[in-house]
C-alpha atoms as a PDB file:
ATOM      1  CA  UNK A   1       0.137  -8.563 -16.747  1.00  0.00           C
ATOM      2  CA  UNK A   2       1.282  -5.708 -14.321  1.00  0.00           C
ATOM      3  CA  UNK A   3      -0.112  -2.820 -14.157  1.00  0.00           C
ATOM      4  CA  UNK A   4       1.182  -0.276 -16.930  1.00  0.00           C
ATOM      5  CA  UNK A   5       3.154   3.208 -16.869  1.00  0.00           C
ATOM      6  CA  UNK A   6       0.482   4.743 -18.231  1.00  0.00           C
ATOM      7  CA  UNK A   7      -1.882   2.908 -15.555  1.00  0.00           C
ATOM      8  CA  UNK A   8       0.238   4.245 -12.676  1.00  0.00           C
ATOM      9  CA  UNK A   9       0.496   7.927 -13.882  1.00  0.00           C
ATOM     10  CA  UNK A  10      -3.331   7.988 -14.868  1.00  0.00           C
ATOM     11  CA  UNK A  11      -3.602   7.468 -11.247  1.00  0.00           C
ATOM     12  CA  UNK A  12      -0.814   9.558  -9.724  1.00  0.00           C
ATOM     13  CA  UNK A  13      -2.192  12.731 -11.749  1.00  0.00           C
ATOM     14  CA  UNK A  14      -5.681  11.914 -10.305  1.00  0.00           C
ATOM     15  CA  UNK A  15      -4.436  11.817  -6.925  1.00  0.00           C
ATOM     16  CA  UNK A  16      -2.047  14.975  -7.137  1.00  0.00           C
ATOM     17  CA  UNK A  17      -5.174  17.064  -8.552  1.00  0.00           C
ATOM     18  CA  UNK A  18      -6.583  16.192  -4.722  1.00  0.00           C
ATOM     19  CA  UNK A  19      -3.200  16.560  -3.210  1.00  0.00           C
ATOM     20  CA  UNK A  20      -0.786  18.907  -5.498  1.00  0.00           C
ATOM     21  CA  UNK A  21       1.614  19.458  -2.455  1.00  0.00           C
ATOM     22  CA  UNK A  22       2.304  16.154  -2.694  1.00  0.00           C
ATOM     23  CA  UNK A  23       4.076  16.757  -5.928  1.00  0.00           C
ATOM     24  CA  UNK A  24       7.633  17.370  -5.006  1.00  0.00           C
ATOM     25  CA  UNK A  25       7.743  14.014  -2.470  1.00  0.00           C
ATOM     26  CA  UNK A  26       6.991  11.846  -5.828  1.00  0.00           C
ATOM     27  CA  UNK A  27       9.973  12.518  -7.640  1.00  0.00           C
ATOM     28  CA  UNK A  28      11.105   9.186  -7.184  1.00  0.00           C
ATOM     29  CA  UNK A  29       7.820   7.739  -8.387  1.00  0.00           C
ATOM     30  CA  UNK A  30       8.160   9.808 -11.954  1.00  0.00           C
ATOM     31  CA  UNK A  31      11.780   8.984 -11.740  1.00  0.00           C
ATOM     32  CA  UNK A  32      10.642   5.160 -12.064  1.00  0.00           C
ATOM     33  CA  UNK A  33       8.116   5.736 -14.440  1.00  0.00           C
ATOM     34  CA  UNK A  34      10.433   7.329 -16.972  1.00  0.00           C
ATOM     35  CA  UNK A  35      12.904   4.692 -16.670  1.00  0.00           C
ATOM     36  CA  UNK A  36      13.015   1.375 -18.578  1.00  0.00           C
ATOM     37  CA  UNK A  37      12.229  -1.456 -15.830  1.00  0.00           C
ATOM     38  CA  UNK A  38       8.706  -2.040 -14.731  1.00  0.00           C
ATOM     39  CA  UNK A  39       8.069  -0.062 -11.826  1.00  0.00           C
ATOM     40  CA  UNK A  40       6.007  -2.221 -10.372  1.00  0.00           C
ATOM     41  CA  UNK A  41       9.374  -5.231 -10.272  1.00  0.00           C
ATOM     42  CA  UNK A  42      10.646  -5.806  -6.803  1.00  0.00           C
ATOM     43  CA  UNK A  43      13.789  -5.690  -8.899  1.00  0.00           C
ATOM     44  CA  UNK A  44      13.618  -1.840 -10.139  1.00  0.00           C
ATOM     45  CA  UNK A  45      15.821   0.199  -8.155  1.00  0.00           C
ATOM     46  CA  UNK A  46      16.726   2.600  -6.716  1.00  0.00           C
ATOM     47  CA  UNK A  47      13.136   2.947  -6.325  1.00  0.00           C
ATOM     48  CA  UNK A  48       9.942   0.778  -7.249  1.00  0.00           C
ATOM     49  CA  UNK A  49       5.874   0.704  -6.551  1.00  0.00           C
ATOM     50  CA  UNK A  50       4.185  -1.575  -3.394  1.00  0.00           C
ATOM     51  CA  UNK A  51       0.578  -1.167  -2.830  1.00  0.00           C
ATOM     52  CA  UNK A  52      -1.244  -1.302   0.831  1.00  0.00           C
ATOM     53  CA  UNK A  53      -4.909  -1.958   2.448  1.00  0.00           C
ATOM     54  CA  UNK A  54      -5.791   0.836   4.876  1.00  0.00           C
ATOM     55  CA  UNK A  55      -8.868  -0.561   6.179  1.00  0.00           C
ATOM     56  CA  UNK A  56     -11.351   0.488   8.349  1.00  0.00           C
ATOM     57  CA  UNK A  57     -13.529  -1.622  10.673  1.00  0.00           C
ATOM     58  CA  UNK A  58     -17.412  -0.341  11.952  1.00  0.00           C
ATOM     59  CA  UNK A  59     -15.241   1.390  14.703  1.00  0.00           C
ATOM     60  CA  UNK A  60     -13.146   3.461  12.504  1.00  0.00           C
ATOM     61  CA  UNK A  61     -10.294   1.551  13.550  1.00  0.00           C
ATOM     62  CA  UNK A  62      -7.420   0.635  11.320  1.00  0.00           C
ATOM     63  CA  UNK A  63      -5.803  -3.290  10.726  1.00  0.00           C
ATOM     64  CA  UNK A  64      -1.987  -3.278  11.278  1.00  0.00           C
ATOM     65  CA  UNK A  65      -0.010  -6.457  10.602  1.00  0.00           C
ATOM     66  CA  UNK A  66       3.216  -7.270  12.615  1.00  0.00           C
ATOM     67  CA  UNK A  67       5.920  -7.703   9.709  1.00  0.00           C
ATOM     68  CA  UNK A  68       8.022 -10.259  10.941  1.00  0.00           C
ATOM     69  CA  UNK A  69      11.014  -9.203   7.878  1.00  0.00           C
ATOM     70  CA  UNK A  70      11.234  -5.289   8.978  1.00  0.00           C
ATOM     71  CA  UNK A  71       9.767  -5.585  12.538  1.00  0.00           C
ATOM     72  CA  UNK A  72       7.704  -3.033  11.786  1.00  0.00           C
ATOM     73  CA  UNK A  73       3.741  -2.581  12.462  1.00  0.00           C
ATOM     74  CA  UNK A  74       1.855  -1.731   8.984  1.00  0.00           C
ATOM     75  CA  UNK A  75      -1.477  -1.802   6.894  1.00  0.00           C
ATOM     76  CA  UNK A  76      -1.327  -5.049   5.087  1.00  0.00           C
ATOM     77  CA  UNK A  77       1.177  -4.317   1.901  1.00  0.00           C
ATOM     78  CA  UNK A  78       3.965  -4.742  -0.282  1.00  0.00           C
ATOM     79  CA  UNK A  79       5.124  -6.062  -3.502  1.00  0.00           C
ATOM     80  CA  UNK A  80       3.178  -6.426  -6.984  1.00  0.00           C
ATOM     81  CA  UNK A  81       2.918  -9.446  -8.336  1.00  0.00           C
ATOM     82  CA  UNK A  82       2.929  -9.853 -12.257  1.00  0.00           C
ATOM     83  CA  UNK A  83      -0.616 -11.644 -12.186  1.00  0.00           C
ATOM     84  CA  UNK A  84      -1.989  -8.042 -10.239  1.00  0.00           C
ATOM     85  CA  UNK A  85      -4.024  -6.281 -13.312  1.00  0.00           C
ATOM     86  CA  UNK A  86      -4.109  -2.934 -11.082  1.00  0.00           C
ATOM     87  CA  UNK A  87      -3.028  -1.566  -7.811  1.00  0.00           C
ATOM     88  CA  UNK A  88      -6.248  -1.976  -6.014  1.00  0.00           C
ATOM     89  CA  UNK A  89      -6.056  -5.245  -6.635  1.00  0.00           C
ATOM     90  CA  UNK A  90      -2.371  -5.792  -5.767  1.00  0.00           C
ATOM     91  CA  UNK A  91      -3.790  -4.033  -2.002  1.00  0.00           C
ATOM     92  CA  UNK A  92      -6.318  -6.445  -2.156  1.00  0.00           C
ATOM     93  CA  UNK A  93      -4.486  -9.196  -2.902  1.00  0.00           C
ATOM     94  CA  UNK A  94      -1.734  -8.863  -0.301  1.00  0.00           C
ATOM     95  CA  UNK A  95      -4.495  -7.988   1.968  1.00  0.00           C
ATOM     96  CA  UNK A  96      -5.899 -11.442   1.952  1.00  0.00           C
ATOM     97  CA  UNK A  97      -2.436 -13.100   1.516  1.00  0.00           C
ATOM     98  CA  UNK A  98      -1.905 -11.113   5.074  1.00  0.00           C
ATOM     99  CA  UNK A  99      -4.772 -11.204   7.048  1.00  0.00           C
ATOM    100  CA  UNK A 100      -7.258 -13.916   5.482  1.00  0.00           C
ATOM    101  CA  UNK A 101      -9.807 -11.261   4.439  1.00  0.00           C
ATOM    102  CA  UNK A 102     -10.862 -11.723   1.044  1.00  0.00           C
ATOM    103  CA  UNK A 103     -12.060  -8.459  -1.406  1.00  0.00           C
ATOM    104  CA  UNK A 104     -15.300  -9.843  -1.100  1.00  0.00           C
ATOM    105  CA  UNK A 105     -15.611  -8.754   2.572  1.00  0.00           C
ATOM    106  CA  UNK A 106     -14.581  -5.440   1.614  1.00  0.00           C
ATOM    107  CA  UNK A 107     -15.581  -2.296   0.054  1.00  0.00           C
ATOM    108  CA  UNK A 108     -13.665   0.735  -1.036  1.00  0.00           C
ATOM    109  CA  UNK A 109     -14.511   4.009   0.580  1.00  0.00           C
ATOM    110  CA  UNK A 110     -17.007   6.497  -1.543  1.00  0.00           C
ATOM    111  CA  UNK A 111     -14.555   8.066  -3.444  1.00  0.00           C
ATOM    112  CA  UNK A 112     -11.377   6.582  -3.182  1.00  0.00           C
ATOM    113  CA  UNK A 113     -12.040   2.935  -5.634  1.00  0.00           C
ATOM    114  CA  UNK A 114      -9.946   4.277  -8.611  1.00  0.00           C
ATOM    115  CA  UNK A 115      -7.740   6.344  -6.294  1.00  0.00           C
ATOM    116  CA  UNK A 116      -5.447   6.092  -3.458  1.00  0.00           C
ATOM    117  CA  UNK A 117      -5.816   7.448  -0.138  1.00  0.00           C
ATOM    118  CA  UNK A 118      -1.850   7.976  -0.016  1.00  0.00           C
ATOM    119  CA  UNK A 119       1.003   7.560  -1.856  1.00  0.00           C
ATOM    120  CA  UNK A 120       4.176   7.154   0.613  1.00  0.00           C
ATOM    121  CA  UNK A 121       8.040   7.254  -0.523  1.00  0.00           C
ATOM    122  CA  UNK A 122      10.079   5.343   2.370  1.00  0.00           C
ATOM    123  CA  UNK A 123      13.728   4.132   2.512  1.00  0.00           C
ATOM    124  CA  UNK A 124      14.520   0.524   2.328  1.00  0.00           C
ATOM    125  CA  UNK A 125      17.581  -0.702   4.259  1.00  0.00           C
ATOM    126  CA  UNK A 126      20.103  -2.596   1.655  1.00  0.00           C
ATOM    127  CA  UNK A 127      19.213  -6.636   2.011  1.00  0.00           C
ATOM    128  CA  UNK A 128      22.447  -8.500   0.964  1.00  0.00           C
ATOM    129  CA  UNK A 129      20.807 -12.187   1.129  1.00  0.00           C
ATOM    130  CA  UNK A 130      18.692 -11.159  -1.420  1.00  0.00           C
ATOM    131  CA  UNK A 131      20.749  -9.018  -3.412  1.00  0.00           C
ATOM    132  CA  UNK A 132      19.294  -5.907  -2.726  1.00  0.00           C
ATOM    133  CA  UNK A 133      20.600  -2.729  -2.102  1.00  0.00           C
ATOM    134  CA  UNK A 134      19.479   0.603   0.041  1.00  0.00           C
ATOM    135  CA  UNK A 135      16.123   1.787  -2.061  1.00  0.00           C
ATOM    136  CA  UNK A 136      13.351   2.981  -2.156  1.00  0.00           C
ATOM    137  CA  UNK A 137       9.095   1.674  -1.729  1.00  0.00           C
ATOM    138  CA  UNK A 138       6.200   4.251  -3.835  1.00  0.00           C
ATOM    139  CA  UNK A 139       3.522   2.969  -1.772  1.00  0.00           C
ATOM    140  CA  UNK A 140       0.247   3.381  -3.107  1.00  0.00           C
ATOM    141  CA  UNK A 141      -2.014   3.109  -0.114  1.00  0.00           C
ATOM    142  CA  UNK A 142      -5.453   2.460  -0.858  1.00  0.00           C
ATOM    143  CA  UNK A 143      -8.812   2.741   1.579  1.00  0.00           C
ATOM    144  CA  UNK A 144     -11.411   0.160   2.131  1.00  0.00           C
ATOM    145  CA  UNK A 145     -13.679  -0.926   4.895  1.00  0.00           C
ATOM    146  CA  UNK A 146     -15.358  -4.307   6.476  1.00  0.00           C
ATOM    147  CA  UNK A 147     -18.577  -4.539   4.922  1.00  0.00           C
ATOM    148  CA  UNK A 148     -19.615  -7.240   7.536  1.00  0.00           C
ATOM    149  CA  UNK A 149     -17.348  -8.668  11.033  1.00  0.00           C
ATOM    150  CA  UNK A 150     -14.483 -10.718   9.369  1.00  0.00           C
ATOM    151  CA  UNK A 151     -11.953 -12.653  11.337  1.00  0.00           C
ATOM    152  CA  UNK A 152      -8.312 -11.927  11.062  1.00  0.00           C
ATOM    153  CA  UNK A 153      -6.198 -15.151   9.953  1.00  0.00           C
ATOM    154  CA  UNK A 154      -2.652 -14.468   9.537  1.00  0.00           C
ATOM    155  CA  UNK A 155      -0.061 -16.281   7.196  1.00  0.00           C
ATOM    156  CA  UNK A 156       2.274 -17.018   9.676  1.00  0.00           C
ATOM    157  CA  UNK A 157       5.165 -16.991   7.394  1.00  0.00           C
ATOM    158  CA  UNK A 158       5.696 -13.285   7.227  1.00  0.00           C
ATOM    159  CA  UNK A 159       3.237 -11.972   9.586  1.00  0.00           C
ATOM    160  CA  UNK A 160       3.391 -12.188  14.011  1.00  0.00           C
ATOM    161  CA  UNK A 161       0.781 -10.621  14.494  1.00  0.00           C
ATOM    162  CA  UNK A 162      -2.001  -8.033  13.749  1.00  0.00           C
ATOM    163  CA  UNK A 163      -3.826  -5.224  16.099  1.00  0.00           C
ATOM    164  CA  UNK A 164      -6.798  -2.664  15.559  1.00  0.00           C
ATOM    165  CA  UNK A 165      -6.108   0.595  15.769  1.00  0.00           C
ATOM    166  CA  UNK A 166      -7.927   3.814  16.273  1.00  0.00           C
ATOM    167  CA  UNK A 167      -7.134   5.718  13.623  1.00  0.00           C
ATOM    168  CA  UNK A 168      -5.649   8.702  15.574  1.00  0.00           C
ATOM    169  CA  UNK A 169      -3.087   5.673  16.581  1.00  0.00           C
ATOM    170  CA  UNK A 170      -2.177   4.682  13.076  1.00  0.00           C
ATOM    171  CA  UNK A 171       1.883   3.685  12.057  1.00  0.00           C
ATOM    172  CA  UNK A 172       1.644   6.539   8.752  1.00  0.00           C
ATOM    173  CA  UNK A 173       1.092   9.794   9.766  1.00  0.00           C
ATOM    174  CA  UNK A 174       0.147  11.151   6.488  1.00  0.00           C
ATOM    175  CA  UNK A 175      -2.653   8.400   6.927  1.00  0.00           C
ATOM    176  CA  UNK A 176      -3.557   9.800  10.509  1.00  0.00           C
ATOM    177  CA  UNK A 177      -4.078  13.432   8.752  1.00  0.00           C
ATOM    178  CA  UNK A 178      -5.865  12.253   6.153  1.00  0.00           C
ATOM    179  CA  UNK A 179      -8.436  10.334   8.039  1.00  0.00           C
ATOM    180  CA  UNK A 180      -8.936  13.290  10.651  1.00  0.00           C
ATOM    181  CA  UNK A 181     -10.201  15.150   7.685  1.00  0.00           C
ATOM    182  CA  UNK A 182     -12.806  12.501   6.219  1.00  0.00           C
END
């Protein structure tokens, strides 16, 4: 079962008390919480919830995946899936689905397990083939890091590639500021 409205603005309200200017860039997020479709449905537009792994290896440096669909470089991410009980486990899940490193190899940061890092709002160009128009991703980015060395596998499918950066180098800039103040 996906994870609830109630679920998702439990955790938004614990996450604005950290960052309250944050408030105002979320309007699409309540937007799709007050609406009828499950936020969390790769089918609820205009806008609609993905969750991402922002982790950390013993170097402080950050795993981005090469997404073969947007051409973009990213922290492992995206959709829900209905069997996800919870976002942290929807980051975790598309973590390993991504990179071949299981939730057993890592471990939120202090502080951040029932919380995310970020939350992101970012446009989505329209995708006719699958019937989707222009919208937009609430991406819930949660924090872990390696507890031991784990090699990166990829699934090959949807991801070319994969890179460690420094953290000073990562793709979200709201990330980038929020690590330079850990």
């Amino acid at each position: 079962m996906p994870p609830s409205v109630q679920h998702i603005r439990a955790i938004t309200e614990t996450y604005l008390s950290r960052y309250p200017h944050e408030r105002d860039g979320l309007a699409p997020l309540f937007t799709a919480l007050a609406g009828d479709d499950d936020p969390t449905s790769r089918k609820t537009f205009p806008a609609h919830v993905t969750c991402s792994a922002i982790l950390l290896d013993h170097d402080k440096r950050i795993l981005h995946i090469h997404h073969k669909a947007s051409g973009k470089v990213l922290a492992p991410g995206g959709h829900n899936e209905a069997e996800d009980p919870d976002l942290p486990t929807a980051a975790l899940r598309e973590l390993h689905e991504e990179a071949g490193i299981p939730p057993s190899a890592v471990v939120a940061l202090p502080g951040f397990a029932d919380i995310p890092f970020d939350i992101d709002v970012h446009a989505i160009d329209a995708n006719p083939s699958k019937g989707e128009p222009d919208h937009k991703h609430i991406d819930f980015r949660w924090i872990f890091r390696l507890r031991s060395e784990h090699d990166v596998t990829l699934q090959t499918a949807e991801v070319g590639g994969y890179e460690w950066r420094p953290f000073t180098e990562a793709a979200a800039p709201t990330v980038r500021t929020k690590l330079a103040l850990l």
